[in-house]
Protein backbone atom coordinates (compact mmCIF):
# COMPACT_ATOMS: atom_id res chain seq x y z
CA UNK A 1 8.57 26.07 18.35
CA UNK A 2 7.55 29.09 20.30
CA UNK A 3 4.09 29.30 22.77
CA UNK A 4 2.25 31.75 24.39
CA UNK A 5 1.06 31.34 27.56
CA UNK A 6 -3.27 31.92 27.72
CA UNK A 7 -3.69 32.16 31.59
CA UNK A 8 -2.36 29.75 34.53
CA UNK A 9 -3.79 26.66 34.51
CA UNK A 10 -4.59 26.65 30.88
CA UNK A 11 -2.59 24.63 28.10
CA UNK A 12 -0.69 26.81 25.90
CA UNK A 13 -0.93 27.72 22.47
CA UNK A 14 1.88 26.46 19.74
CA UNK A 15 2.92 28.96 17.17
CA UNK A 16 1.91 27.42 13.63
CA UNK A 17 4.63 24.75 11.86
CA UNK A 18 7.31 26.83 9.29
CA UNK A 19 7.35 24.69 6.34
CA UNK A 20 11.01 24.28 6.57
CA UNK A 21 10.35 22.54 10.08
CA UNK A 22 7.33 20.47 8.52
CA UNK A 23 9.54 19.75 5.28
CA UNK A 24 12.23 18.26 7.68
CA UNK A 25 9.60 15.26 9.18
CA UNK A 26 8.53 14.69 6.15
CA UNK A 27 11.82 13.63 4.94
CA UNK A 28 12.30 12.25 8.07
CA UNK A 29 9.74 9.91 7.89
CA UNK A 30 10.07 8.97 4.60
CA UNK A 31 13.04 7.24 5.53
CA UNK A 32 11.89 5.54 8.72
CA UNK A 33 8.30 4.31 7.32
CA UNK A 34 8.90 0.87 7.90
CA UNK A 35 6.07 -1.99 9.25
CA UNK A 36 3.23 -1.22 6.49
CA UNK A 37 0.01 0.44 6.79
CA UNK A 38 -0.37 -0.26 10.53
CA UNK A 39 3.47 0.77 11.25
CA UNK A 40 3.84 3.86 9.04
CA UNK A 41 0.65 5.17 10.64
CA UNK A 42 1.80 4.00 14.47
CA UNK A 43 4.73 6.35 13.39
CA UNK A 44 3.09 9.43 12.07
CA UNK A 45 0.32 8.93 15.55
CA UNK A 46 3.06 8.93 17.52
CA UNK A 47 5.03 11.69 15.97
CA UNK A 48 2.01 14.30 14.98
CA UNK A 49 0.22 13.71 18.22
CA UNK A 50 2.05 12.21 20.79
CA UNK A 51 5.04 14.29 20.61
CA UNK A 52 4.98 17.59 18.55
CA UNK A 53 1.28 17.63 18.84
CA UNK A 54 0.65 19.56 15.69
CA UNK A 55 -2.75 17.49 15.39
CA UNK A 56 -5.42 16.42 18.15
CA UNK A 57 -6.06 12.64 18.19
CA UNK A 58 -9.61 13.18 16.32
CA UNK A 59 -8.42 15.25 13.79
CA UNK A 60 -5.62 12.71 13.30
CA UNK A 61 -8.38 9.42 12.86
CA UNK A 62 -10.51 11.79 10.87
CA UNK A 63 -8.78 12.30 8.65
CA UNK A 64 -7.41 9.12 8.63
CA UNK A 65 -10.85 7.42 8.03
CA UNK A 66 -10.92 10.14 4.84
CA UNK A 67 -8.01 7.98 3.39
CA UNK A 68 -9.68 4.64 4.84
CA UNK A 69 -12.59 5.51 2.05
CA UNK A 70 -10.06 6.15 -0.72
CA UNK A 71 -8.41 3.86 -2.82
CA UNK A 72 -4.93 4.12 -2.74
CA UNK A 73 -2.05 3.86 0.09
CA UNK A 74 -3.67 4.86 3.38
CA UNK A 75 -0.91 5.96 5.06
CA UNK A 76 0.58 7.80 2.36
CA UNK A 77 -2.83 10.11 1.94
CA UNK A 78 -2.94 10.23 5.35
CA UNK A 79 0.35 12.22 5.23
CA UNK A 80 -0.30 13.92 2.29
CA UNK A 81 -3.66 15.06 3.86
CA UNK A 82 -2.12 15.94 6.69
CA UNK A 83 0.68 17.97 5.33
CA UNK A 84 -2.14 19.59 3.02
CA UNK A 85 -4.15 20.48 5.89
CA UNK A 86 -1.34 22.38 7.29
CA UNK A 87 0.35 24.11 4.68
CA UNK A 88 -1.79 24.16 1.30
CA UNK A 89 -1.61 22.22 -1.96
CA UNK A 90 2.56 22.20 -1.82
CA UNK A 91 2.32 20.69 1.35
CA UNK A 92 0.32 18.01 0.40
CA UNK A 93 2.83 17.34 -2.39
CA UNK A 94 5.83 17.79 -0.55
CA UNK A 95 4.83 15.59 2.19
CA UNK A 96 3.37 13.19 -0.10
CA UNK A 97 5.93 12.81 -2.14
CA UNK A 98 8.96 12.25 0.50
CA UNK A 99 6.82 9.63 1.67
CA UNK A 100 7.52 7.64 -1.68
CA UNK A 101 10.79 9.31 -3.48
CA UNK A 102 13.15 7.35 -0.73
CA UNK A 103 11.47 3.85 -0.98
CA UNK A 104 11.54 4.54 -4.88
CA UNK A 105 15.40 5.48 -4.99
CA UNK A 106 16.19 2.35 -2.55
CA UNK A 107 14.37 0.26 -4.39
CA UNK A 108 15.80 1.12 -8.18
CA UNK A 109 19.07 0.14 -6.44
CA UNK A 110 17.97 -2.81 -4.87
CA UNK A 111 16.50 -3.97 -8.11
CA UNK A 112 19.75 -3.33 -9.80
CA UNK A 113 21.14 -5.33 -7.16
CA UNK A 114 18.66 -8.39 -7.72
CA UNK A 115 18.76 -7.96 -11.95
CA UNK A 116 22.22 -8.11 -12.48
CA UNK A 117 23.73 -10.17 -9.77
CA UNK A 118 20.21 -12.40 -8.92
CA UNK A 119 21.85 -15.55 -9.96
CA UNK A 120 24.98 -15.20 -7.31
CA UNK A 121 24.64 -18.31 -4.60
CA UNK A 122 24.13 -16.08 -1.71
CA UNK A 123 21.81 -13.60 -3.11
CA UNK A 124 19.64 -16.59 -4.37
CA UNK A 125 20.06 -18.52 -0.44
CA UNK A 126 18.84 -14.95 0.61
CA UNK A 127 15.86 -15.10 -1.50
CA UNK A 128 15.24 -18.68 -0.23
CA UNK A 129 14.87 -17.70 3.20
CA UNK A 130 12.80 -14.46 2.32
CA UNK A 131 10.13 -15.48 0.41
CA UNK A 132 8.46 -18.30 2.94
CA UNK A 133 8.70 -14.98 5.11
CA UNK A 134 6.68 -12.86 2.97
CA UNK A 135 4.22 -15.78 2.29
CA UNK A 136 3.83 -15.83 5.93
CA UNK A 137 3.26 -12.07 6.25
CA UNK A 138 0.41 -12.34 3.60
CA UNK A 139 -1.40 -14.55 6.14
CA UNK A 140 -0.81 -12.16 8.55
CA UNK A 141 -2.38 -9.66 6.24
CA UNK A 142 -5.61 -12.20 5.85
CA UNK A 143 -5.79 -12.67 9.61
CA UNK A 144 -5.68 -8.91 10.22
CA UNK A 145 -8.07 -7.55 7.92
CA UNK A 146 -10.21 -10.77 8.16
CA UNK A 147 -10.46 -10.31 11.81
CA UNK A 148 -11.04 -7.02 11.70
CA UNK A 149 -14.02 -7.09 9.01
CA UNK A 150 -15.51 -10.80 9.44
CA UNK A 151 -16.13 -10.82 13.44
CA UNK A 152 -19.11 -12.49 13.76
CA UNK A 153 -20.22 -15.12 11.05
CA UNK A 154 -23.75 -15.87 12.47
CA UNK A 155 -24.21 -11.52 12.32
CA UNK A 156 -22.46 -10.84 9.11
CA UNK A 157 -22.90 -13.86 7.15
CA UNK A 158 -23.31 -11.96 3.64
CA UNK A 159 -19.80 -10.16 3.78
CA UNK A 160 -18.85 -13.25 4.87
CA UNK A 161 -19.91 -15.18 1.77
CA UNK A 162 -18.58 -12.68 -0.42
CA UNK A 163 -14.98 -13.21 1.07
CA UNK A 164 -15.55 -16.58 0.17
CA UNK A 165 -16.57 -16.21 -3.24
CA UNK A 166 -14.13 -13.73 -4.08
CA UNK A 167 -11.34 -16.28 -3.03
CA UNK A 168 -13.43 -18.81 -5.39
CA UNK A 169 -13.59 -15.91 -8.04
CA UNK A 170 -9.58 -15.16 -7.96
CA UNK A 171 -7.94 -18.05 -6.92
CA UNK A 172 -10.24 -20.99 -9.28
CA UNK A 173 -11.78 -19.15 -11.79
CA UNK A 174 -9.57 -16.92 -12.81
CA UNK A 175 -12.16 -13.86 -12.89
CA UNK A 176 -10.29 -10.61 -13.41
CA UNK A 177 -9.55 -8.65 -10.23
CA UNK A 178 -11.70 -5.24 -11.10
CA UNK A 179 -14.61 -7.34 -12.05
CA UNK A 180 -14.58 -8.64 -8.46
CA UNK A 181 -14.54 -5.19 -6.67
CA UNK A 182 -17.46 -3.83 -8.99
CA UNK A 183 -19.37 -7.28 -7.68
CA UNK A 184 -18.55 -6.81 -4.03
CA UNK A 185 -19.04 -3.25 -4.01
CA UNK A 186 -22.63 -3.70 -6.13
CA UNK A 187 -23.94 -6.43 -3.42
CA UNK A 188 -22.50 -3.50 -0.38
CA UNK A 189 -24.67 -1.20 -1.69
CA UNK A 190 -27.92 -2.91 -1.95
CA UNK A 191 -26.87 -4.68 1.48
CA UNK A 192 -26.46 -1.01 2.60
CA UNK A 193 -30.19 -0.65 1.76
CA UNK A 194 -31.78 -3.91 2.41
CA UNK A 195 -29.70 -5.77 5.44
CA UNK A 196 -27.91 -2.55 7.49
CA UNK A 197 -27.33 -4.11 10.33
CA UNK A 198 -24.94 -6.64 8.23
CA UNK A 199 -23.17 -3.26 6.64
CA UNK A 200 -22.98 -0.63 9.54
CA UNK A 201 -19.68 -0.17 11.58
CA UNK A 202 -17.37 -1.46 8.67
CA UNK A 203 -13.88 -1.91 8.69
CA UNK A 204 -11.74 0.93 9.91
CA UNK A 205 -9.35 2.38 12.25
CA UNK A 206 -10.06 3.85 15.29
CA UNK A 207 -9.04 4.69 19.05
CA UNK A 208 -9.95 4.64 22.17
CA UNK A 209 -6.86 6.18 23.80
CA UNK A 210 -7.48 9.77 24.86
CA UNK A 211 -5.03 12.36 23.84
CA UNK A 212 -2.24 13.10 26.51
CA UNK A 213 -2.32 16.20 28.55
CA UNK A 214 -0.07 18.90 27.98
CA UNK A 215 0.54 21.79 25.29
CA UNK A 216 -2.42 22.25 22.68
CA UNK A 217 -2.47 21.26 19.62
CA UNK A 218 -1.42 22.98 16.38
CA UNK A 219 -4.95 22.02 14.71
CA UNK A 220 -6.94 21.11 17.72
CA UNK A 221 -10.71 19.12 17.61
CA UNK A 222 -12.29 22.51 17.38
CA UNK A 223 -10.04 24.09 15.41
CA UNK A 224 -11.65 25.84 11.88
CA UNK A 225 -11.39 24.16 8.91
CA UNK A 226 -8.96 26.10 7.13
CA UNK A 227 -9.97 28.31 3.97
CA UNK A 228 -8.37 26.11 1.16
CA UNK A 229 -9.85 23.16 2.75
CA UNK A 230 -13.26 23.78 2.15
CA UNK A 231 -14.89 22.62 -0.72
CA UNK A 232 -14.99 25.27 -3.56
CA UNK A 233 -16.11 24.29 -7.09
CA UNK A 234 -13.51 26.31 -8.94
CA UNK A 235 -10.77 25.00 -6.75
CA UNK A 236 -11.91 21.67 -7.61
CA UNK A 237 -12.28 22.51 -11.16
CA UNK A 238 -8.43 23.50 -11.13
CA UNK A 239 -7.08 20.54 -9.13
CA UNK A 240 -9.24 18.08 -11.16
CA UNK A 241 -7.40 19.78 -14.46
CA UNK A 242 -4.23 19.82 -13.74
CA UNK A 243 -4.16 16.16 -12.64
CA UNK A 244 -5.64 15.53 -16.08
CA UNK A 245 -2.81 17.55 -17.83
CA UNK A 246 0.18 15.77 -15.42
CA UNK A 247 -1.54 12.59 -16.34
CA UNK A 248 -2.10 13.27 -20.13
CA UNK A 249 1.66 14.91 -20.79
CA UNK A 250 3.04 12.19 -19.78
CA UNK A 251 1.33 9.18 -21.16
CA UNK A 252 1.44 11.70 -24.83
CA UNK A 253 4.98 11.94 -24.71
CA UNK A 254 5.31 7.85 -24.19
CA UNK A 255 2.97 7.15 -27.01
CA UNK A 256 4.52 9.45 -28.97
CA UNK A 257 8.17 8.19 -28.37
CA UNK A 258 7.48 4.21 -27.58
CA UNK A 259 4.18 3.72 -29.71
CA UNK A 260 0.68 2.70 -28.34
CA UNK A 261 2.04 -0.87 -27.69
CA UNK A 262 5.28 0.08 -26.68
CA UNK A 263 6.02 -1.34 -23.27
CA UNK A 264 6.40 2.14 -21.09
CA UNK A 265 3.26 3.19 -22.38
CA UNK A 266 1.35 -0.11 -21.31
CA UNK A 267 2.66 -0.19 -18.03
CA UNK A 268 1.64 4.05 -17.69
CA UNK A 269 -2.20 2.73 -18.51
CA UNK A 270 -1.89 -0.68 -16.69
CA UNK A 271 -0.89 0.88 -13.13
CA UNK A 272 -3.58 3.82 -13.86
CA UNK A 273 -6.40 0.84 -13.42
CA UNK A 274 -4.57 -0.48 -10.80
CA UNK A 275 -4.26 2.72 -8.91
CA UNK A 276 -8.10 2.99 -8.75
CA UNK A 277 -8.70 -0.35 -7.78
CA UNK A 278 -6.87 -0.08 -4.07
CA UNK A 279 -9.20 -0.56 -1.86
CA UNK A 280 -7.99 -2.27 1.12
CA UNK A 281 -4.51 -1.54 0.51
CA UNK A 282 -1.42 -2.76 -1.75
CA UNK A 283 -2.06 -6.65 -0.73
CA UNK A 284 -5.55 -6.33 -2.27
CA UNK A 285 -4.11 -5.03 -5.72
CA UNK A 286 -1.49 -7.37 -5.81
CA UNK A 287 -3.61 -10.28 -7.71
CA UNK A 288 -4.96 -7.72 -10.34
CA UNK A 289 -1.14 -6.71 -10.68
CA UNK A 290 0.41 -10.40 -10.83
CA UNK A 291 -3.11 -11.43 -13.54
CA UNK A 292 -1.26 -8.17 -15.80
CA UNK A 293 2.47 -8.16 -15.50
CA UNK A 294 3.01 -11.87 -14.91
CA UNK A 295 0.58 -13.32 -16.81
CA UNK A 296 -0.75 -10.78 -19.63
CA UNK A 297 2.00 -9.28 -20.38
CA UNK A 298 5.05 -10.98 -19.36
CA UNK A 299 7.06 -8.39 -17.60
CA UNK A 300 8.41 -10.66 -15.17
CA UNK A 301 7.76 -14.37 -13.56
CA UNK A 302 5.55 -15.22 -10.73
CA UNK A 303 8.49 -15.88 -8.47
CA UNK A 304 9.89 -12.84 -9.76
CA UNK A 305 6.96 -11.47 -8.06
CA UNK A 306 7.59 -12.93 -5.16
CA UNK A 307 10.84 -11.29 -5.11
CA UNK A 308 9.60 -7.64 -5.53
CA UNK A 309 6.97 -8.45 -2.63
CA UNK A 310 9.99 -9.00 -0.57
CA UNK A 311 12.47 -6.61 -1.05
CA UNK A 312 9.33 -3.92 -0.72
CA UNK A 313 8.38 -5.43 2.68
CA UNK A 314 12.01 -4.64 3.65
CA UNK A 315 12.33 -0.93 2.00
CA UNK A 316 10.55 2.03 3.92
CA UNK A 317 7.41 3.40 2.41
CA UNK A 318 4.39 2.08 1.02
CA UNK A 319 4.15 -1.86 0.43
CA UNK A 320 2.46 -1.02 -2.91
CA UNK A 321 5.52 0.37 -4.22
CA UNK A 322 6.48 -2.96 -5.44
CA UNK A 323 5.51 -1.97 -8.41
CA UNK A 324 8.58 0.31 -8.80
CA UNK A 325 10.53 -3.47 -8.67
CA UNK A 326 7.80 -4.77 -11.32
CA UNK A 327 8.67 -1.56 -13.58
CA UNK A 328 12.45 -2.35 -13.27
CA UNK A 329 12.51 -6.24 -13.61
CA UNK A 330 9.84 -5.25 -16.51
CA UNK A 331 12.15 -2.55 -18.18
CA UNK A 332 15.03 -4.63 -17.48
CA UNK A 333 13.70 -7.64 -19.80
CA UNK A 334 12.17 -5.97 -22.20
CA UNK A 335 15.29 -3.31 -22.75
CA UNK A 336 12.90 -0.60 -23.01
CA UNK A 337 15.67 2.17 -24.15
CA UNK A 338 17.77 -1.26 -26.01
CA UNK A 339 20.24 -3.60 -25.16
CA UNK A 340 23.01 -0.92 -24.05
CA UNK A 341 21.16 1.20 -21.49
CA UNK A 342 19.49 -2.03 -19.38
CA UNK A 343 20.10 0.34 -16.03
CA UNK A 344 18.43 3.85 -17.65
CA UNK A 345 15.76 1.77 -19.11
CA UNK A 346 14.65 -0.61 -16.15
CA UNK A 347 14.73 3.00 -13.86
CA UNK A 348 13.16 4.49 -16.30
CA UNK A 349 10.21 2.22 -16.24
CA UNK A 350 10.52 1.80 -12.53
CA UNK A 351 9.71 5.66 -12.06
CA UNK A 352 7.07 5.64 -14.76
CA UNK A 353 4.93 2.96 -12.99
CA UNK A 354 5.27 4.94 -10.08
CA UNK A 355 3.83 8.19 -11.16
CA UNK A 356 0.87 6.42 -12.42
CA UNK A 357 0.36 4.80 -9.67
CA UNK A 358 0.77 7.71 -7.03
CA UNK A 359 -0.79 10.42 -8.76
CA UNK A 360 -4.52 9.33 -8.09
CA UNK A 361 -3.67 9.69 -4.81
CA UNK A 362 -2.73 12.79 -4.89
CA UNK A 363 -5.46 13.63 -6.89
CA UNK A 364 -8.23 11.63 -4.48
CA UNK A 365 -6.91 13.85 -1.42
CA UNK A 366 -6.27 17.83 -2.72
CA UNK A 367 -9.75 17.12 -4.61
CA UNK A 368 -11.64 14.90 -3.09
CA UNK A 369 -10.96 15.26 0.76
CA UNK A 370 -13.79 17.58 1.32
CA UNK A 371 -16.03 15.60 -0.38
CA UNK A 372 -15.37 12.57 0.63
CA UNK A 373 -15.52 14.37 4.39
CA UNK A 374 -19.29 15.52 3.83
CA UNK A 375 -20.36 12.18 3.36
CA UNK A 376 -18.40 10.13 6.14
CA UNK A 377 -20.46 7.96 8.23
CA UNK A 378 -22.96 7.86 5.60
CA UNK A 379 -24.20 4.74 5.54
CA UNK A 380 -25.07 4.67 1.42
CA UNK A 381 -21.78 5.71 0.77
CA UNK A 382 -19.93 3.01 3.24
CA UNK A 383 -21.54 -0.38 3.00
CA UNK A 384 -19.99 -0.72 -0.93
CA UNK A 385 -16.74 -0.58 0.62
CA UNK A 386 -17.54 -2.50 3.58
CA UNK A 387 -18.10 -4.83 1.12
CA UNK A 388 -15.18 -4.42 -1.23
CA UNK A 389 -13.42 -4.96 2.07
CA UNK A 390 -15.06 -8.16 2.55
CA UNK A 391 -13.86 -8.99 -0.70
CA UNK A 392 -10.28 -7.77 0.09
CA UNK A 393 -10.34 -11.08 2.31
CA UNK A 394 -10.87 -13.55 -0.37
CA UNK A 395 -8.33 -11.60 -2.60
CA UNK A 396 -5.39 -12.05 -0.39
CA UNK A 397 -6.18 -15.40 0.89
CA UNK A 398 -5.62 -16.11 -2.93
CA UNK A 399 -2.70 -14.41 -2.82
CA UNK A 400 -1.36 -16.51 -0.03
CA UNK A 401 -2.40 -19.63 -1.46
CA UNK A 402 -0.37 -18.45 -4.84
CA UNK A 403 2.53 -17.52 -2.73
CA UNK A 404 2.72 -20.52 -1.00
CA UNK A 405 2.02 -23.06 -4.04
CA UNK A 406 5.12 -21.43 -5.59
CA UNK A 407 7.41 -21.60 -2.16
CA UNK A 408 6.80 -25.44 -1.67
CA UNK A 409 6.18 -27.02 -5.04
CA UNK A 410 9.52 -26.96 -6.90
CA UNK A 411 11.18 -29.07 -9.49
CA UNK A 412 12.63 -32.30 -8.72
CA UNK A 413 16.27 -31.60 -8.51
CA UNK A 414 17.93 -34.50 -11.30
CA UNK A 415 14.75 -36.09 -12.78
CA UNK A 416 11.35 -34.85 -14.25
CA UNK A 417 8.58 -33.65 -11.94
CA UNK A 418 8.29 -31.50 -9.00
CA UNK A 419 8.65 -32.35 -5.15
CA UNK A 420 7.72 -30.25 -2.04
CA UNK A 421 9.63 -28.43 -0.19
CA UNK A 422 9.20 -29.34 2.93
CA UNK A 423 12.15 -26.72 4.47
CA UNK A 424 10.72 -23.78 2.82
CA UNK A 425 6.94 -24.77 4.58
CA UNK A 426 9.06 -25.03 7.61
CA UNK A 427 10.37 -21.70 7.24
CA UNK A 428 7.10 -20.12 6.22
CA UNK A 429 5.26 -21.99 9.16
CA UNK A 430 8.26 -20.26 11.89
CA UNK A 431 7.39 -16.78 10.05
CA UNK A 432 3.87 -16.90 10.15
CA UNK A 433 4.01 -18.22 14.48
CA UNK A 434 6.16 -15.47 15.05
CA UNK A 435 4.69 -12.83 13.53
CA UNK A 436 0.64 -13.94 14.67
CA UNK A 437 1.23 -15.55 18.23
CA UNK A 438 4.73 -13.69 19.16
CA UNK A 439 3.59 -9.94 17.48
CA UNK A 440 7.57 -10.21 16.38
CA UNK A 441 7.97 -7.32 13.90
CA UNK A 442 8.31 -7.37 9.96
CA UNK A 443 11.93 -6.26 9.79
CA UNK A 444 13.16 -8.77 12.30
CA UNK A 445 11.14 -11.96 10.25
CA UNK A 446 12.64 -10.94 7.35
CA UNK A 447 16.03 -10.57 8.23
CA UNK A 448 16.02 -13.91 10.19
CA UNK A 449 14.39 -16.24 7.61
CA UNK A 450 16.51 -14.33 5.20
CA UNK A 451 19.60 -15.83 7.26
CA UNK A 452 18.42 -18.81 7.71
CA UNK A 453 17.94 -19.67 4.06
CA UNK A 454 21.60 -18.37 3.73
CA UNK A 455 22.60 -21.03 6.59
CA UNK A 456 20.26 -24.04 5.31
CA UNK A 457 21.73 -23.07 1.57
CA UNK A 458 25.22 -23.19 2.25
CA UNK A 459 24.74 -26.00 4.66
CA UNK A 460 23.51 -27.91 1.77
CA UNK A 461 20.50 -28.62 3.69
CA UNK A 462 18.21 -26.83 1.35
C-alpha cells in the first residue's frame, strides 16, 4: 500500500484498497473466523482498524450497529457491508460470501464424517464430551446478551418480563418461535411510545477505545459517503429484483424437479422464514429451527441437533451455519437424490439451506443499508428490537434448558427408564466455570471436554 505524504506533522494519506488485496482478507478471514459474533468481529476490529486501517473506529461501529438492526448474522453483514462500502455491489458479495463458503465446505465434510462413521466408539466418546460443552456455551450466550440488555430490573422491568414470558412461551407452551418475535417486537413499539425511558439505549455494541495514532484511514469519520452508497430508488428497485429472481429460480427449479412437498423444496421455504426471524443472532433462531426440522418435519433428532450445534461452534464462520449440518443430516435421511447418491444428496441439501438462509442478508445490506442508516438512533424504529432482544433472552434460556434436559437425562443402561447423568452435568458445569469466571476461549472448551469424554468413555467411567 502506497501513501503520500500531506505536510510534516500531518498523518498520511493511504492509496485506496485494489480488490485483489481486499479479495485476499476476505479469504483470509473466512478461514480464521472463529469465537462467534463477538470473536469474528474482535477479528475484523482488529484487522480493518487496528492494523491496515482501511476504516476509522466510527465508521467501523456504524456500520456495525447497521447490521445490529438487521436480522441475520451480524458479523457476516458487517463484512459484507464493509467490503460493499469499499468496492461496490461485488465487493459486498465477494466478501460476504468467503465469509461463509469455507465454514460451508468444512462443514459438508465434517457432516460426512459424523453421518457415515457417527456410530464408531470414539467419534461417539467425542460427542459425549462436546455436547455438555456447547450446553455450557448456550449459558454463556444467556449471560451475555442477558447482561447486556436486562441491567437493571427495578429500571427496565417490562423487557424484563417479556424475557420471562418468552422463556414461558418457548420452553412450556410450546408457542411457535415467529409468533413470539411479532409479540415482543409489538409490546417494543408501544413501550417505545408510552415508557421510553424503559426502551432507549438498547442492546448494542459499542466502544470507548479511541482509534490509535498513526497513518489515516482508507474511509476516515469524515470521509463522503460514496456514490453507490447513497440511497437511490432505481438502485434499490434493481437490487430488490434481482434478489427476487436469485430467490425465485431457485426455489422454481426445486419445485419443479422435487415437487411442492418434496424435501429440498421445504427446507428452501423453511430456512427463508428462518432467515428473517434472526434477530439477536443464530442462538435466537435456533428454537424456531429445532420446533421445524426436529419436530415438524423430522429431518433429524434433537440430539442430532445437538451435534450440528457443536461441530458449528468448532468450524470458522457464522454459528448459524448449523444449518448447513441440519441440511446434510436432513438430506442424508431422507436420500433426497435416492439411496445411491447419500453424499451428493445430503451436500446437496446442505448448500440449498444455505443459500436461503444467506441471501436475505445479502439482500438486507446492498438494499437496505442506507435505509436502515437514515433511521439509526431513532427511537420508533429501535425500541421493537430492543424488545425482540429482550425476548432473545427467554429464547435461549429455553434453549439451554432443552440442551441440558437432553445431556443429563438418558436411558437407564439394562432396564426400562431413564437415569441422570451426573458426569455429563459435571462436564457441562467445568465448561460453563471456565468459559464465565475464567473468560477461557470457545476453541479450547471444546477441544478439552471433547477429550475428556474420550478419556471418561474409554475409561469406562462414562
Amino acid at each position: 500500500m502506497t501513501v503520500e505524504a500531506q505536510g510534516a506533522g500531518e498523518r498520511t494519506t493511504p492509496a485506496p484498497v485494489s480488490f485483489r488485496e481486499a479479495l485476499r482478507f476476505w479469504t483470509k478471514l473466512g478461514f480464521i473466523s472463529f469465537g462467534g459474533p463477538a470473536g469474528q468481529i474482535a477479528i475484523m476490529h482488529r484487522e480493518l482498524v487496528e492494523q491496515k486501517r482501511w476504516i476509522s473506529e466510527r465508521r467501523f461501529l456504524h456500520a456495525l450497529n447497521y447490521c445490529m438492526l438487521l436480522p441475520g448474522p451480524e458479523a457476516q453483514q458487517l463484512a459484507t457491508y464493509i467490503g460493499w462500502l469499499m468496492h461496490r455491489t461485488w465487493g459486498g458479495i465477494v466478501a460476504g460470501g468467503l465469509f461463509v463458503l469455507p465454514s460451508l465446505f468444512i462443514l459438508i465434510g465434517l457432516s460426512w464424517v459424523y453421518a457415515a462413521h457417527g456410530d464408531v466408539a470414539w467419534v461417539a466418546a467425542l460427542f459425549y464430551g462436546i455436547k455438555p460443552a456447547v450446553a455450557a456455551i448456550v449459558l454463556q450466550a444467556v449471560w451475555r446478551i442477558g447482561g447486556r440488555t436486562l441491567k437493571h430490573p427495578r429500571k427496565v422491568p417490562l423487557l424484563w418480563a417479556i424475557a420471562v414470558l418468552s422463556f414461558i412461551a418457548i420452553a412450556v407452551l410450546d408457542i411457535p418461535f415467529p409468533w413470539v418475535v411479532l409479540c415482543a417486537a409489538a409490546v417494543g413499539a408501544w413501550g417505545g411510545r408510552y415508557l421510553p425511558a424503559q426502551f432507549a439505549g438498547g442492546a448494542g455494541h459499542a466502544s470507548k477505545a479511541a482509534a490509535a495514532p498513526g497513518a489515516a484511514f482508507i474511509i476516515d469519520d469524515h470521509t463522503p459517503t460514496p456514490g453507490h452508497a447513497r440511497f437511490r430508488k432505481s438502485r434499490l428497485a434493481i437490487v430488490v429484483l434481482a434478489g427476487a429472481l436469485l430467490w425465485l429460480l431457485p426455489m422454481g427449479a426445486l419445485v419443479a424437479t422435487q415437487g411442492a412437498g418434496g424435501t429440498l423444496t421445504q427446507m428452501g421455504w423453511f430456512f427463508t422464514k428462518a432467515a428473517m426471524l434472526t434477530f439477536g443472532g443464530a442462538y435466537a433462531v435456533l428454537p424456531y429451527v429445532y420446533q421445524g426440522a426436529v419436530e415438524h418435519f423430522h429431518w433429524l433428532s434433537g440430539p442430532q441437533m445437538i451435534d450440528g450445534l457443536a461441530l458449528g461452534e468448532t468450524t470458522p464462520g457464522p454459528l448459524i451455519m448449523v444449518v448447513a449440518f441440519v441440511g446434510f443430516v436432513g438430506g442424508w435421511a431422507k436420500q433426497v437424490l435416492g439411496p445411491d447418491m447419500l453424499f451428493a444428496g445430503a451436500a446437496l441439501a446442505a448448500t440449498v439451506v444455505t443459500w436461503f438462509t444467506f441471501l436475505p442478508s445479502f439482500l438486507f445490506i446492498l438494499a437496505g443499508g442506507p435505509l436502515v442508516e437514515a433511521t439509526h438512533g431513532n427511537l420508533k424504529f429501535t425500541a421493537p428490537l430492543t424488545g425482540i432482544t429482550s425476548a432473545v433472552v427467554g429464547v435461549i434460556g429455553s434453549l439451554a434448558v432443552f440442551f441440558l434436559a437432553h445431556i443429563a437425562i438418558v436411558p437407564a443402561k439394562g432396564a426400562a427408564g431413564v437415569h441422570v447423568d451426573s458426569v455429563a452435568l459435571a462436564i457441562a458445569a467445568a465448561a460453563a466455570v471456565a468459559l464465565l469466571r475464567f473468560k477461557v476461549g470457545v476453541i479450547p472448551v471444546i477441544a478439552g471436554c471433547a477429550l475428556a469424554g474420550l478419556a471418561l468413555r474409554l475409561s469406562g467411567i462414562a
